[in-house]
C-alpha atoms as a PDB file:
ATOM      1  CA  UNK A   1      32.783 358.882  86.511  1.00  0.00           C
ATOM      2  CA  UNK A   2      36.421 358.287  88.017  1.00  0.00           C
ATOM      3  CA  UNK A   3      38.710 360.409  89.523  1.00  0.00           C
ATOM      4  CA  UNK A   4      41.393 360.551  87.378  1.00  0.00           C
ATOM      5  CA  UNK A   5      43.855 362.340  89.400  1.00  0.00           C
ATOM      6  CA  UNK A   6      47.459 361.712  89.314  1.00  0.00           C
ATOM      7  CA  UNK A   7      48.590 359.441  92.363  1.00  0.00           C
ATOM      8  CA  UNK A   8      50.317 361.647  95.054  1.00  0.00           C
ATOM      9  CA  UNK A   9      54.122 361.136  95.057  1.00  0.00           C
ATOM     10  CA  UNK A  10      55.260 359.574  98.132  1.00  0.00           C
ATOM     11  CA  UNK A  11      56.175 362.109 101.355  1.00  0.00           C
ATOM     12  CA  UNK A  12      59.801 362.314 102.215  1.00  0.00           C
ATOM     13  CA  UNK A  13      61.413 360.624 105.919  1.00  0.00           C
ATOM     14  CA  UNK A  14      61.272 363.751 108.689  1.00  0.00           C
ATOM     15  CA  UNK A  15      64.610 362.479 109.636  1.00  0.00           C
ATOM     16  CA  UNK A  16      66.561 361.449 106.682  1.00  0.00           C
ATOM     17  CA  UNK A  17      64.094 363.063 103.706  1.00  0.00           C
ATOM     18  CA  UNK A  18      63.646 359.671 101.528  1.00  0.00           C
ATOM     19  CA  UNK A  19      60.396 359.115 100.187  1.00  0.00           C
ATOM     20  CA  UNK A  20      58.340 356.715 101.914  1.00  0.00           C
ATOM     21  CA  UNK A  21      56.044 354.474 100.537  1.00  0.00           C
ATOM     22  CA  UNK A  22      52.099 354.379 101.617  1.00  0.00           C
ATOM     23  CA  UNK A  23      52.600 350.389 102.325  1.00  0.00           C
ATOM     24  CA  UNK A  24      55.566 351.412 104.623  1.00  0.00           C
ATOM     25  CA  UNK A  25      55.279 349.706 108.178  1.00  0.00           C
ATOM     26  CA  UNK A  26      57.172 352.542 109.888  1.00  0.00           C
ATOM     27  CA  UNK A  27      55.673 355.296 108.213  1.00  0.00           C
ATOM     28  CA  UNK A  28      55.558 358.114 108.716  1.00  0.00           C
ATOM     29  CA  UNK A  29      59.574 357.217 108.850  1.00  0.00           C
ATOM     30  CA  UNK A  30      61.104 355.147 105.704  1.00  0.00           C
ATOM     31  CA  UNK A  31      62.915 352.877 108.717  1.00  0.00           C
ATOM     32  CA  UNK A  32      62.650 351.726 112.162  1.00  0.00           C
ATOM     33  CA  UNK A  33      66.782 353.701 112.082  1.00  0.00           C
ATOM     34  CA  UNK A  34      65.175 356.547 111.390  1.00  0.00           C
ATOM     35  CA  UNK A  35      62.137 356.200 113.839  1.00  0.00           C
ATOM     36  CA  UNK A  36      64.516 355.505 116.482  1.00  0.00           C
ATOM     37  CA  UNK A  37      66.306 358.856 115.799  1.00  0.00           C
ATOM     38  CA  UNK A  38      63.302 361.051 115.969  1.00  0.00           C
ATOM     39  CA  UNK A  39      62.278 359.427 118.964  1.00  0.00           C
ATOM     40  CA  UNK A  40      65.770 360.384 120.898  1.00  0.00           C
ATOM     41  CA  UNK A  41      65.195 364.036 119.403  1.00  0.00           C
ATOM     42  CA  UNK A  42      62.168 363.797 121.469  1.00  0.00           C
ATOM     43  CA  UNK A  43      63.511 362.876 124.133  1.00  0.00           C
ATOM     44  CA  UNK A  44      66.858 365.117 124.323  1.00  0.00           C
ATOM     45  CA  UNK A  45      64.915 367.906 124.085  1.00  0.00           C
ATOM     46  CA  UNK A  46      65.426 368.719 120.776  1.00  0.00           C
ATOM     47  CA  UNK A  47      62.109 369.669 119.725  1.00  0.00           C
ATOM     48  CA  UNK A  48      60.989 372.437 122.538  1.00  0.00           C
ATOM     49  CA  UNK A  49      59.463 375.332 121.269  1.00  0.00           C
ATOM     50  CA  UNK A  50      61.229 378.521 122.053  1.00  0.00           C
ATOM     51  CA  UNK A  51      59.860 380.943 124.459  1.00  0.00           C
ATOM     52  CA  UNK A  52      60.602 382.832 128.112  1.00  0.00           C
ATOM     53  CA  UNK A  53      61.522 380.420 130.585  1.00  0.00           C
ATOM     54  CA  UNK A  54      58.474 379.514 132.988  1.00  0.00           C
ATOM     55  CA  UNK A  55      58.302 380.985 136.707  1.00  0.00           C
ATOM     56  CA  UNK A  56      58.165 377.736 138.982  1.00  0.00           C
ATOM     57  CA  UNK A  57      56.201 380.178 141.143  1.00  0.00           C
ATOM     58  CA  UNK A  58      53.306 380.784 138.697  1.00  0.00           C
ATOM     59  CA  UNK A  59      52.566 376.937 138.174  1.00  0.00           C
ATOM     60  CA  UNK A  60      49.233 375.625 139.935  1.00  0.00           C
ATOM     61  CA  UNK A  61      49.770 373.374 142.673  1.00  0.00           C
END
């Protein structure tokens, strides 16, 4: 017998909340604009989680 589940409805762009299609070659993105702007999120910082600031003195080494 066959599954006869309803085919999932595409998941939306992180950045820009589009849906993105399974065949997509910048998926998990719907572009490589949008890929590009999560990377420089990454980058600036944006993503950090919050938290106390770390003691330079505590680190090993």
């Amino acid at each position: 017998m066959a599954d006869s589940a309803p085919p999932r409805p595409p998941r939306p762009c992180p950045v820009c909340r589009k849906p993105v299609e399974r065949e997509s070659p910048h998926r998990p993105f719907c572009s490589a604009r949008c890929r590009q702007i999560d990377l420089g999120r990454w980058l600036a910082g944006d993503y950090a989680i919050p938290g106390e600031p770390a003691d330079p003195e505590e680190e090993p080494g």
